[in-house]
PDB file of N, CA and C in Angstrom:
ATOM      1  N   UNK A   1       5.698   1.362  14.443  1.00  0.00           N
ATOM      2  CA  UNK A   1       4.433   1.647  13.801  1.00  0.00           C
ATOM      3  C   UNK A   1       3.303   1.158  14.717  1.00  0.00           C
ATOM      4  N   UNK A   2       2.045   1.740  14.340  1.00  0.00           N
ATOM      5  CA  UNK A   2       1.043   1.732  15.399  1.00  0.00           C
ATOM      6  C   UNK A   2       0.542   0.691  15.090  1.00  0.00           C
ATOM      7  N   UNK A   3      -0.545   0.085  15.898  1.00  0.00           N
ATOM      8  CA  UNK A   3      -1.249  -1.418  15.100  1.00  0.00           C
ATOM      9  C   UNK A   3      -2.980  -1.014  15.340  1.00  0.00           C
ATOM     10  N   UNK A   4      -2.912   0.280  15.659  1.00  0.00           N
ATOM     11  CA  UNK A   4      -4.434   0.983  15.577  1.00  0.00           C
ATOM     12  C   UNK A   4      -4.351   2.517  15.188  1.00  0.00           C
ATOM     13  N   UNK A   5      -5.375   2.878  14.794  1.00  0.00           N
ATOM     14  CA  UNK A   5      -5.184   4.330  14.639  1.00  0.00           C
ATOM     15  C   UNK A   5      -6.906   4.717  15.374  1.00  0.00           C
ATOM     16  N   UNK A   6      -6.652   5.715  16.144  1.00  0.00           N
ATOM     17  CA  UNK A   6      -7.670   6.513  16.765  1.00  0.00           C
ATOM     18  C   UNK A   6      -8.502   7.641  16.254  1.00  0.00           C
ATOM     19  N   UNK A   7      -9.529   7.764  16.716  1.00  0.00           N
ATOM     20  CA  UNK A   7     -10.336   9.280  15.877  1.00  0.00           C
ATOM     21  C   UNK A   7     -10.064   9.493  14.262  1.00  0.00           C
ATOM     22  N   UNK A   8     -10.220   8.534  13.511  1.00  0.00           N
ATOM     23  CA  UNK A   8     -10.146   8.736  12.398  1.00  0.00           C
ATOM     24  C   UNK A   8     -11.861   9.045  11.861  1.00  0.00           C
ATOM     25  N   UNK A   9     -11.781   9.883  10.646  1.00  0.00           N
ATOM     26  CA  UNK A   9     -12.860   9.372   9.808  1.00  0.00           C
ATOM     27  C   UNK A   9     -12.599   8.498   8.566  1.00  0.00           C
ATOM     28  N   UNK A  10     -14.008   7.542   7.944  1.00  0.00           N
ATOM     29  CA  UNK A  10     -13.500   6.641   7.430  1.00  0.00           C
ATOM     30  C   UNK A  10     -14.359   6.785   5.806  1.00  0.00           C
ATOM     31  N   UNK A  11     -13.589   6.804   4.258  1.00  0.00           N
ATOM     32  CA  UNK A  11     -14.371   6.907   3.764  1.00  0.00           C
ATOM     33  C   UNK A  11     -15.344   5.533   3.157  1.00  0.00           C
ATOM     34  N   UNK A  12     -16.628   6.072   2.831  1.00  0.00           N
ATOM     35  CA  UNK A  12     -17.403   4.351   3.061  1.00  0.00           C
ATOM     36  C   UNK A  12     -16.905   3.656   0.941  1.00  0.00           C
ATOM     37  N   UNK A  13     -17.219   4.503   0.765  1.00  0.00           N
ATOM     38  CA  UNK A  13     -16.530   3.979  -0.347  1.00  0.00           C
ATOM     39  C   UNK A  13     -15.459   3.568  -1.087  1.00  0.00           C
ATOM     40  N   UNK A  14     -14.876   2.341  -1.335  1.00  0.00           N
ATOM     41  CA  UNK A  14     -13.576   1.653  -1.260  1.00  0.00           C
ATOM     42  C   UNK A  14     -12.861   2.087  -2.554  1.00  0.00           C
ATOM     43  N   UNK A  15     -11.664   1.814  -2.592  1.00  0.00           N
ATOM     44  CA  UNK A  15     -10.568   2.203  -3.845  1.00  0.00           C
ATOM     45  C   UNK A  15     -10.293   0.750  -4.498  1.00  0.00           C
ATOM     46  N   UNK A  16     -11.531   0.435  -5.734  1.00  0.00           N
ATOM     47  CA  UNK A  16     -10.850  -1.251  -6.397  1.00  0.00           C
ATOM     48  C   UNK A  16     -10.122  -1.140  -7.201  1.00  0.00           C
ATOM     49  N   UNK A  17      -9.168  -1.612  -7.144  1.00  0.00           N
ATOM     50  CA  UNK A  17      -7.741  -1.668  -8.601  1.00  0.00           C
ATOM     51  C   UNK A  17      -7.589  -3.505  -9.119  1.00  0.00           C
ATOM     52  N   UNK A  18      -7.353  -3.364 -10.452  1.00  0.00           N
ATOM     53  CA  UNK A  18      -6.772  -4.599 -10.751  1.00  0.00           C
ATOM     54  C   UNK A  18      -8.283  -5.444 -10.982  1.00  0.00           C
ATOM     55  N   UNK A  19      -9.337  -5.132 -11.326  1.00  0.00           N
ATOM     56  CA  UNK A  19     -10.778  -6.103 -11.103  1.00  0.00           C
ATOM     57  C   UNK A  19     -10.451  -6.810  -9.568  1.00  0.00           C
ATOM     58  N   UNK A  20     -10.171  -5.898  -8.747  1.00  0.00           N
ATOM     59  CA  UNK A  20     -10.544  -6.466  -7.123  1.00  0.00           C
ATOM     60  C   UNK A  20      -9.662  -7.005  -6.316  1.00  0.00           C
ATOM     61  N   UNK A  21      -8.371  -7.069  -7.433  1.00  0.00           N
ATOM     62  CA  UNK A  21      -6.952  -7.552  -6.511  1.00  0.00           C
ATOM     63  C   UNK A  21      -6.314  -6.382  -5.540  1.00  0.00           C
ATOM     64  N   UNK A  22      -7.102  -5.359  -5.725  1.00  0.00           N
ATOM     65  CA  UNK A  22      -6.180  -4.360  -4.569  1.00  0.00           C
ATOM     66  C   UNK A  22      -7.660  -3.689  -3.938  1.00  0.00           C
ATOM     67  N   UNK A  23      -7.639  -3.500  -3.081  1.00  0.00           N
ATOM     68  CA  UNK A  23      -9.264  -3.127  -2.386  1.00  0.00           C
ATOM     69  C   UNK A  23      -8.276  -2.387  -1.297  1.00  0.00           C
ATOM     70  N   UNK A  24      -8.766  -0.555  -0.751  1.00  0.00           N
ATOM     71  CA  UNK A  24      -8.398  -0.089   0.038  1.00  0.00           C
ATOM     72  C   UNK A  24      -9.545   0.726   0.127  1.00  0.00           C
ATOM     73  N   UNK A  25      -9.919   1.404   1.615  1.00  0.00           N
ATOM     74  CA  UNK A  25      -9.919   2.332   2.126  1.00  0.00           C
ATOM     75  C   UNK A  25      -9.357   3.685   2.859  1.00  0.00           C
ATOM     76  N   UNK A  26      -9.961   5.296   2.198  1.00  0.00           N
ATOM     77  CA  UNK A  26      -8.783   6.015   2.696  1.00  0.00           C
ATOM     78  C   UNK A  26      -9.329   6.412   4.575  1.00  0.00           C
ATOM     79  N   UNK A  27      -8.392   6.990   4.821  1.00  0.00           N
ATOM     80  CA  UNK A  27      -8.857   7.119   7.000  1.00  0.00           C
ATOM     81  C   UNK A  27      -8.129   8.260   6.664  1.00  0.00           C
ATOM     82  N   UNK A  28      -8.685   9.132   6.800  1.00  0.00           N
ATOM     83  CA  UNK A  28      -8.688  10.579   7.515  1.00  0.00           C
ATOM     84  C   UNK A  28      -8.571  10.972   9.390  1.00  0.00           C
ATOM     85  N   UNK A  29      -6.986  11.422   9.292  1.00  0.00           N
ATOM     86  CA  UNK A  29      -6.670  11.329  10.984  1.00  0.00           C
ATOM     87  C   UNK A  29      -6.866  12.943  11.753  1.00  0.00           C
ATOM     88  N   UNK A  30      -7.129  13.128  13.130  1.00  0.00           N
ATOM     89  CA  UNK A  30      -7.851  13.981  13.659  1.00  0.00           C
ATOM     90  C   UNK A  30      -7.041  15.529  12.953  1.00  0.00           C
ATOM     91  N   UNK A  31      -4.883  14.810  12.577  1.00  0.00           N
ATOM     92  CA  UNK A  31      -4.317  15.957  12.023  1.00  0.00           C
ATOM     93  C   UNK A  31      -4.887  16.698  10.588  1.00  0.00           C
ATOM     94  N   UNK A  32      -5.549  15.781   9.668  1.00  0.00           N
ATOM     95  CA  UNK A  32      -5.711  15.872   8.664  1.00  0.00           C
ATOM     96  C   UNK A  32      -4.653  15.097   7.495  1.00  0.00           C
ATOM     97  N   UNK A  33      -3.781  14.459   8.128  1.00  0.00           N
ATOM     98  CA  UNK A  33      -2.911  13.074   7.230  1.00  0.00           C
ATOM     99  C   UNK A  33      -4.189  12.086   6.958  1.00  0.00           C
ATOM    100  N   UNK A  34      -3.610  11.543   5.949  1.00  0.00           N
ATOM    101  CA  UNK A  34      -4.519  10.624   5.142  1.00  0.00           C
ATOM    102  C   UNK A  34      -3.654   9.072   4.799  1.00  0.00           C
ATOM    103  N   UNK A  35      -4.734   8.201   5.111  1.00  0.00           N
ATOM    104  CA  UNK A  35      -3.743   6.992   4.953  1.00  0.00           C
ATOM    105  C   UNK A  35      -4.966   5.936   3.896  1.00  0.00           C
ATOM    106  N   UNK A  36      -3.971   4.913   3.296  1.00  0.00           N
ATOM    107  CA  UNK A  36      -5.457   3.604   2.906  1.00  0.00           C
ATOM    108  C   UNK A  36      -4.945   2.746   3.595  1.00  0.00           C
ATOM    109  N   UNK A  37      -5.685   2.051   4.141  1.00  0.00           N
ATOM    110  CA  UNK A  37      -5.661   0.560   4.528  1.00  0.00           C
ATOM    111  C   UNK A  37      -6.211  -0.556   3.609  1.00  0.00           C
ATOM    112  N   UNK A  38      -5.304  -1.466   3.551  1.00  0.00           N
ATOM    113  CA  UNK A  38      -6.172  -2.436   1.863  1.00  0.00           C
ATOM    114  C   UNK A  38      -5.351  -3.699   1.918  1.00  0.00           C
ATOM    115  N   UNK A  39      -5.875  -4.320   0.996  1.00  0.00           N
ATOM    116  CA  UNK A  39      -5.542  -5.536   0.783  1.00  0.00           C
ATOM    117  C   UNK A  39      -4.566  -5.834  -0.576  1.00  0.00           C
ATOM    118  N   UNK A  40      -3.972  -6.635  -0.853  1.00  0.00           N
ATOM    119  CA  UNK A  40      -3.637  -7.155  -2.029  1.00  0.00           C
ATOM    120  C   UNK A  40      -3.479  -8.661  -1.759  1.00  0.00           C
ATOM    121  N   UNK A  41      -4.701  -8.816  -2.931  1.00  0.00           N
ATOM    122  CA  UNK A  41      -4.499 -10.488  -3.647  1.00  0.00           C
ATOM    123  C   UNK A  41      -4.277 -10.854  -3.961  1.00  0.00           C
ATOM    124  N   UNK A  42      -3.268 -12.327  -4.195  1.00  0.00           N
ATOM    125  CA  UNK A  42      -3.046 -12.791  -4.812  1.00  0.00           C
ATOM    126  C   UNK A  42      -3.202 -12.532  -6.285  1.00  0.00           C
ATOM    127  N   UNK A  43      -1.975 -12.331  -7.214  1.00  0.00           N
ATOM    128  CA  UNK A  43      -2.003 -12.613  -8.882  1.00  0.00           C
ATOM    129  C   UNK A  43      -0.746 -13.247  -9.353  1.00  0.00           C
ATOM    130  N   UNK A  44      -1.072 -13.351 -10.654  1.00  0.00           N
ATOM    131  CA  UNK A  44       0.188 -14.255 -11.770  1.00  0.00           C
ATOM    132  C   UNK A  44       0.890 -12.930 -12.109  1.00  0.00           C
ATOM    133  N   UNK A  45       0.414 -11.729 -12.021  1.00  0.00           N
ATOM    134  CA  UNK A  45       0.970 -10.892 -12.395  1.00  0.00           C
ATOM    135  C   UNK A  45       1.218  -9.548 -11.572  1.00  0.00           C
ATOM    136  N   UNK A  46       2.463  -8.875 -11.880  1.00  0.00           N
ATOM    137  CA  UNK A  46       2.859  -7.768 -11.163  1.00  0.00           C
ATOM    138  C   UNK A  46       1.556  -6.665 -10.454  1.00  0.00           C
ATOM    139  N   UNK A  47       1.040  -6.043 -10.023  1.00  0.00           N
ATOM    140  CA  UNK A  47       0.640  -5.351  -9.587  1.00  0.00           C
ATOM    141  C   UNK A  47       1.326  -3.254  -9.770  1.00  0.00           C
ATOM    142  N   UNK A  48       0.995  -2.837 -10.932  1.00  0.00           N
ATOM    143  CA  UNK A  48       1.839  -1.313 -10.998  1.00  0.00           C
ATOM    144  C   UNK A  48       1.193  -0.232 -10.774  1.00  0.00           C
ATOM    145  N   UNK A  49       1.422   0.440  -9.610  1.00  0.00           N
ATOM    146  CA  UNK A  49       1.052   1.499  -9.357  1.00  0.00           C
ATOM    147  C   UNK A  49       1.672   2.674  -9.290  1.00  0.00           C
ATOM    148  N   UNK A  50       1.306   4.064  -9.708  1.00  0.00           N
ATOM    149  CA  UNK A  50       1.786   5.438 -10.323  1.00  0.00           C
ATOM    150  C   UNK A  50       1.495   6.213  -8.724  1.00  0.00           C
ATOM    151  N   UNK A  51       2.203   6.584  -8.497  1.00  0.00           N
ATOM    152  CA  UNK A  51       2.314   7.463  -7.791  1.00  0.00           C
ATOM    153  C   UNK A  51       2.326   8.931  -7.698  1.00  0.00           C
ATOM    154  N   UNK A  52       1.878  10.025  -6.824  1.00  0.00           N
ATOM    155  CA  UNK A  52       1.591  11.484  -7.146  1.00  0.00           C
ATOM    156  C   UNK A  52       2.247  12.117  -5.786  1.00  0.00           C
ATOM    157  N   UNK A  53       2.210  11.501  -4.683  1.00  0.00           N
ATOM    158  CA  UNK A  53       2.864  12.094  -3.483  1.00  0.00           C
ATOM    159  C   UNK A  53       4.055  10.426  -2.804  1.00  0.00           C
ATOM    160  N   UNK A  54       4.585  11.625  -1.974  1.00  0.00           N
ATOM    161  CA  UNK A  54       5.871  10.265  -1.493  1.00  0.00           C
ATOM    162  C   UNK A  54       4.791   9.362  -0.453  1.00  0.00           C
ATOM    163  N   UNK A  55       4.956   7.941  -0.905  1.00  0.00           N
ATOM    164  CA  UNK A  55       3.978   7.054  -0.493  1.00  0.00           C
ATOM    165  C   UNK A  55       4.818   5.750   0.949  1.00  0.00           C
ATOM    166  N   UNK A  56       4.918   5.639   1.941  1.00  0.00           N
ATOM    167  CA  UNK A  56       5.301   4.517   2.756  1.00  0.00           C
ATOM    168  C   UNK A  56       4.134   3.399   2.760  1.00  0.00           C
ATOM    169  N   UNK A  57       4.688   2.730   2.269  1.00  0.00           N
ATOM    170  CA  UNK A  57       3.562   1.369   2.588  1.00  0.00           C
ATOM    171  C   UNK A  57       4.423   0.210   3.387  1.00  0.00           C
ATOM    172  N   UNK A  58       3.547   0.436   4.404  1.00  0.00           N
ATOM    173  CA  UNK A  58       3.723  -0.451   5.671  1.00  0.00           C
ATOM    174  C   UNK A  58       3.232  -1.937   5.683  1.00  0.00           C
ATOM    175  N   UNK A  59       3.701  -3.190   5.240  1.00  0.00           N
ATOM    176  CA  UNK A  59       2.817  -4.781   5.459  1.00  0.00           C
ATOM    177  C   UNK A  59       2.647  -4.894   6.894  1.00  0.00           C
ATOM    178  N   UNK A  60       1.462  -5.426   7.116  1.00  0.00           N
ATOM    179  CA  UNK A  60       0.747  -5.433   8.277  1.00  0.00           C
ATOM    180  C   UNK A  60       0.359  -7.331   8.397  1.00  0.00           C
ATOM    181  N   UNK A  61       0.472  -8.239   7.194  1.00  0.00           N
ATOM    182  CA  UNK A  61       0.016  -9.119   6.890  1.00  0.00           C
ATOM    183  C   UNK A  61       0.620  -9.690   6.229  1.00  0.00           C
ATOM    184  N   UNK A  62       1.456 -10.748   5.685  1.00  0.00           N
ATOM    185  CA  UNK A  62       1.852 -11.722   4.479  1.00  0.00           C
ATOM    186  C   UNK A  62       2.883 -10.454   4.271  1.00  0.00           C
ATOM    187  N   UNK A  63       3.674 -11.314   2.780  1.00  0.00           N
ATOM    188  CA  UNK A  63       4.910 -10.830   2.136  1.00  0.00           C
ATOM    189  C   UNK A  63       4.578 -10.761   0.726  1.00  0.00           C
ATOM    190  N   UNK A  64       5.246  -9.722  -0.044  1.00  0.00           N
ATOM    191  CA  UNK A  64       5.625  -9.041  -1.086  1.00  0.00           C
ATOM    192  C   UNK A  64       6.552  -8.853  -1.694  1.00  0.00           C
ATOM    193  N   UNK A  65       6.653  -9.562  -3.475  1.00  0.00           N
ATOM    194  CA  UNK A  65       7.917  -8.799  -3.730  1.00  0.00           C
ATOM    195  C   UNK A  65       7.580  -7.029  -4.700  1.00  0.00           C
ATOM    196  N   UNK A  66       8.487  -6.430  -4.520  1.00  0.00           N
ATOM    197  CA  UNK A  66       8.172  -5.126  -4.612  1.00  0.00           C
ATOM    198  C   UNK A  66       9.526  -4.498  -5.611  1.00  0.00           C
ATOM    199  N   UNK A  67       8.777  -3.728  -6.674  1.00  0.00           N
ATOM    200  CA  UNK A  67       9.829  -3.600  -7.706  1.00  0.00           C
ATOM    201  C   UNK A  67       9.744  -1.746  -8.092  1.00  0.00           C
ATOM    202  N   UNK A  68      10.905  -0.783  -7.758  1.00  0.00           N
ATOM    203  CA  UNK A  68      10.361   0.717  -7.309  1.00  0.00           C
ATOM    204  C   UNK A  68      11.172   1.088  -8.487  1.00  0.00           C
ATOM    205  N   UNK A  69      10.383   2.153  -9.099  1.00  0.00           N
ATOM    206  CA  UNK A  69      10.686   2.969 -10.432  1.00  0.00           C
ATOM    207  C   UNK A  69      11.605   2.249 -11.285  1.00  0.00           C
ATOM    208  N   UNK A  70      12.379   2.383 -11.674  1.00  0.00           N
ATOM    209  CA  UNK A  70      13.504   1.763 -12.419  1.00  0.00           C
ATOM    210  C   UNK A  70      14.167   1.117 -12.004  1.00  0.00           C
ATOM    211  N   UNK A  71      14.114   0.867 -10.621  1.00  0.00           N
ATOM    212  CA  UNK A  71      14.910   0.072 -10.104  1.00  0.00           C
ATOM    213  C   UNK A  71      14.867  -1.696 -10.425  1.00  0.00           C
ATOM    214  N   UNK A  72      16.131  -2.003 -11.201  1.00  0.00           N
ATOM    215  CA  UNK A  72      15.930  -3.698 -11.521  1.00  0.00           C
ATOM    216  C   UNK A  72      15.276  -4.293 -10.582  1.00  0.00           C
ATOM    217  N   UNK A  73      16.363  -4.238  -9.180  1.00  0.00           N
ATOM    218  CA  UNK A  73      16.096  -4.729  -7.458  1.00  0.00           C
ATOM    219  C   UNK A  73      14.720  -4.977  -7.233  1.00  0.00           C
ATOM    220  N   UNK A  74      14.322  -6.268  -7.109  1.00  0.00           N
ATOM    221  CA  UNK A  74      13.237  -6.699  -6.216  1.00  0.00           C
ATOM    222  C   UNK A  74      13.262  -6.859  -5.172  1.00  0.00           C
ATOM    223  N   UNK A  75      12.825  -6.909  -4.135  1.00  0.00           N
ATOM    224  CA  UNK A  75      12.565  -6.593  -2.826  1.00  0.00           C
ATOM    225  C   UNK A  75      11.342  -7.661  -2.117  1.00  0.00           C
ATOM    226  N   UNK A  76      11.889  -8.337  -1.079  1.00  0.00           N
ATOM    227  CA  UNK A  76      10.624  -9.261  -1.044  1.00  0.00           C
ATOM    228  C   UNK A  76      10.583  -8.218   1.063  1.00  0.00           C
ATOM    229  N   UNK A  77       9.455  -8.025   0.809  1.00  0.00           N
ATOM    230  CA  UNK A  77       8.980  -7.492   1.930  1.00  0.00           C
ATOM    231  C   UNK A  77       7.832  -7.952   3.011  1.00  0.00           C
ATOM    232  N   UNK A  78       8.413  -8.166   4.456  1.00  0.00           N
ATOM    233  CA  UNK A  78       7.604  -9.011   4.980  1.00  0.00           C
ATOM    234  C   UNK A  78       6.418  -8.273   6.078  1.00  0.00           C
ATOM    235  N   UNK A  79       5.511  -8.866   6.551  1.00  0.00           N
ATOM    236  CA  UNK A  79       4.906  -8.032   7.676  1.00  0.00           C
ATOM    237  C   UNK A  79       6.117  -7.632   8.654  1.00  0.00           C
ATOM    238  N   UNK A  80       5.745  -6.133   9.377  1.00  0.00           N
ATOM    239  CA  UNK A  80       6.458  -5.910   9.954  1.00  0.00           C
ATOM    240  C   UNK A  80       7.359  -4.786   9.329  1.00  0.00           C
ATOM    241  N   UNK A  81       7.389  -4.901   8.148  1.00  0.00           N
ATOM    242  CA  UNK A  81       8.825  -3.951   7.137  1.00  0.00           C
ATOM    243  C   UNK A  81       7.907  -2.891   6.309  1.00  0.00           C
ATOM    244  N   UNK A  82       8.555  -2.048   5.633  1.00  0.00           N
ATOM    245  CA  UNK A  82       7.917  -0.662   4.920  1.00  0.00           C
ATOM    246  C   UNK A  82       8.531  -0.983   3.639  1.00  0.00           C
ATOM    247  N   UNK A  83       8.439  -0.149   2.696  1.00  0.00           N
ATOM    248  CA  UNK A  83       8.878   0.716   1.606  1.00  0.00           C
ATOM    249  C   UNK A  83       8.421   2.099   1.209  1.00  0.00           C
ATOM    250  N   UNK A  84       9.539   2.753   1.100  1.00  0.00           N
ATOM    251  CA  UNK A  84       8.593   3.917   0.415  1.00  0.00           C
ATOM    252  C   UNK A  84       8.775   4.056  -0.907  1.00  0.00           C
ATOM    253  N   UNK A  85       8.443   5.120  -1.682  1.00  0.00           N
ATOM    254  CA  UNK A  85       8.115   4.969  -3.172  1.00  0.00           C
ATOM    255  C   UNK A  85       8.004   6.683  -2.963  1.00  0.00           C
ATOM    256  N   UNK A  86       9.099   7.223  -4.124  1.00  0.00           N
ATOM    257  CA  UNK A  86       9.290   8.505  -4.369  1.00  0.00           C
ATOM    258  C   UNK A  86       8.228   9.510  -4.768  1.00  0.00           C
ATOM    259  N   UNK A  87       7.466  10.684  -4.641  1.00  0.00           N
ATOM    260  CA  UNK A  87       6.647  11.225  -5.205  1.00  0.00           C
ATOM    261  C   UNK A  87       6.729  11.107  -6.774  1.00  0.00           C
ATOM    262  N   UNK A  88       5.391  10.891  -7.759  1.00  0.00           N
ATOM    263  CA  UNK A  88       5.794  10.896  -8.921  1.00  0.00           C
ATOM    264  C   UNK A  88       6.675   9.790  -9.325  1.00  0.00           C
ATOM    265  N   UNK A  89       6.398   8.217  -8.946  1.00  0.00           N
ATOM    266  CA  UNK A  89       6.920   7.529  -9.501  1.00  0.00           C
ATOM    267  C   UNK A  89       6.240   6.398  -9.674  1.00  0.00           C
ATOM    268  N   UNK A  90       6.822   4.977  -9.446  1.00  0.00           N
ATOM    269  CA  UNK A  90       5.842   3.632  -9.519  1.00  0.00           C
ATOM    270  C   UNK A  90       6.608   2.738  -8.734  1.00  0.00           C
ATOM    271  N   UNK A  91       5.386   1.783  -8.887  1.00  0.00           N
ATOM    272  CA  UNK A  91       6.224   0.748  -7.978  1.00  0.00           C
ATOM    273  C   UNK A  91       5.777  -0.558  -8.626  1.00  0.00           C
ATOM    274  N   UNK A  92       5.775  -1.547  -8.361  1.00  0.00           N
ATOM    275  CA  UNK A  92       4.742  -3.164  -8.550  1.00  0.00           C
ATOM    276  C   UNK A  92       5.158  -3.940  -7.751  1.00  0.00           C
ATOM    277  N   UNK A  93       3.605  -4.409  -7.523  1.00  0.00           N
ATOM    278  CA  UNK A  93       3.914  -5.572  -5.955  1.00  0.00           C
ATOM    279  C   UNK A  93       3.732  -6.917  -6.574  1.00  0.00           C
ATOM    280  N   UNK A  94       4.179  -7.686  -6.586  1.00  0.00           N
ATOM    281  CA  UNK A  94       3.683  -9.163  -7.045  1.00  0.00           C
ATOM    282  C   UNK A  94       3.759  -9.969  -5.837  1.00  0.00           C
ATOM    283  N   UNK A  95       1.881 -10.715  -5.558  1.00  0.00           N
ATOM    284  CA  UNK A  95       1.690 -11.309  -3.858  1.00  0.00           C
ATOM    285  C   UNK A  95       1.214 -12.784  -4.319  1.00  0.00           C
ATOM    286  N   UNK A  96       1.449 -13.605  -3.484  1.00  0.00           N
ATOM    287  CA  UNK A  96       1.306 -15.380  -3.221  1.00  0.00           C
ATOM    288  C   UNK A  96       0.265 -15.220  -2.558  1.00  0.00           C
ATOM    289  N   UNK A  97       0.152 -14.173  -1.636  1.00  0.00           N
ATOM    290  CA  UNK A  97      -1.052 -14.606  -0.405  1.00  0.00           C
ATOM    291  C   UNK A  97      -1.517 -13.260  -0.206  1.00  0.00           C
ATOM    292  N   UNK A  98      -3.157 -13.638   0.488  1.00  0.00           N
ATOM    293  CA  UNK A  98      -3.193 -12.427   0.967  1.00  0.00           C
ATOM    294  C   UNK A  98      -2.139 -10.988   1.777  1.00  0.00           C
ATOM    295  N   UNK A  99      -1.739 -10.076   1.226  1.00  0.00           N
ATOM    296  CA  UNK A  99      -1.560  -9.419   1.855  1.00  0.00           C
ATOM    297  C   UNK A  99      -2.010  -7.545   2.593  1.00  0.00           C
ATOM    298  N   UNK A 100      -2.111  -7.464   3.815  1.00  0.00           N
ATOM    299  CA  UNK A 100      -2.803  -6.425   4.502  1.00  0.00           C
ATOM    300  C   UNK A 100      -2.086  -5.049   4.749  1.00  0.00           C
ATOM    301  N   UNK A 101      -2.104  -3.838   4.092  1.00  0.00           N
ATOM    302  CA  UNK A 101      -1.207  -3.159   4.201  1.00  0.00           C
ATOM    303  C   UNK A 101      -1.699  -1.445   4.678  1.00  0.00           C
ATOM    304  N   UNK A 102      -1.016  -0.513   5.097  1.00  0.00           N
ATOM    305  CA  UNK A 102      -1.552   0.634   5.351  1.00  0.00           C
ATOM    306  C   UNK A 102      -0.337   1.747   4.746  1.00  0.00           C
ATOM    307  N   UNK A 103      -0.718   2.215   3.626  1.00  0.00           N
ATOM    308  CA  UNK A 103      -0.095   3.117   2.855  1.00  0.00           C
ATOM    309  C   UNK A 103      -0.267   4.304   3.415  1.00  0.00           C
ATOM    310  N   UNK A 104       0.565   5.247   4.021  1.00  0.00           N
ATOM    311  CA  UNK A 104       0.907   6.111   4.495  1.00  0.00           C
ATOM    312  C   UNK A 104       1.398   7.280   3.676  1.00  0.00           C
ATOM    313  N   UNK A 105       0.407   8.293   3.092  1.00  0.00           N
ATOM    314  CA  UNK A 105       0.430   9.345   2.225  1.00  0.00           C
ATOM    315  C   UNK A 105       1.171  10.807   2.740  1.00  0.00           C
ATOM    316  N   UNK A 106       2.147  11.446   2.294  1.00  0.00           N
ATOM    317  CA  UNK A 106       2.338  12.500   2.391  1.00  0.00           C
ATOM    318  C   UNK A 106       1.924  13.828   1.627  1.00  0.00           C
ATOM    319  N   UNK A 107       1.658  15.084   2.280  1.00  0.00           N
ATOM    320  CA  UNK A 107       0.943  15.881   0.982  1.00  0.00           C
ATOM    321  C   UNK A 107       2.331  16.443   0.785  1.00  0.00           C
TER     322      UNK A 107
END
């Protein structure tokens, strides 16, 4: 995975989830793929997000545990590692620390 992305456009207005525990921006690349780059903060509680296209989210920063559709299996995921998450499904992240991530959208 890359640790920059080039010729993107960027949109100025951010994506807040959770009252401010998930903060992303989407980047529009010269192909027309679309990615967010964002944060997740610290909470006491899971983090659940719904999904509409097959989603890779890449940690770039800190670790995650990560809990995908029905699946019991938690998953503690570190910088460096992915997950993906099926079109049309969910996931929940529950984070200790900041973590920095770039979700990688498919249409």
């Amino acid at each position: 995975m890359t640790n920059k992305f080039d010729f993107v456009s960027v949109m100025k207005k951010s994506n807040v989830h959770f009252g401010g525990l998930s903060i992303s921006h989407v980047i529009k690349l010269e192909d027309g793929t679309q990615k967010t780059l964002g944060v997740f903060l610290p909470s006491k509680q899971p983090l659940v997000f719904r999904t509409h296209v097959f989603e890779r989210i890449e940690i770039i920063s800190g670790e995650c545990h990560v809990q995908i559709g029905q699946d019991p299996e938690i998953h503690l995921v570190r910088a460096g590692e992915y997950f993906d998450i099926p079109e049309n499904s969910q996931f929940s992240v529950t984070v200790n620390e900041v973590v920095d991530y770039v979700c990688h959208l498919e249409k």
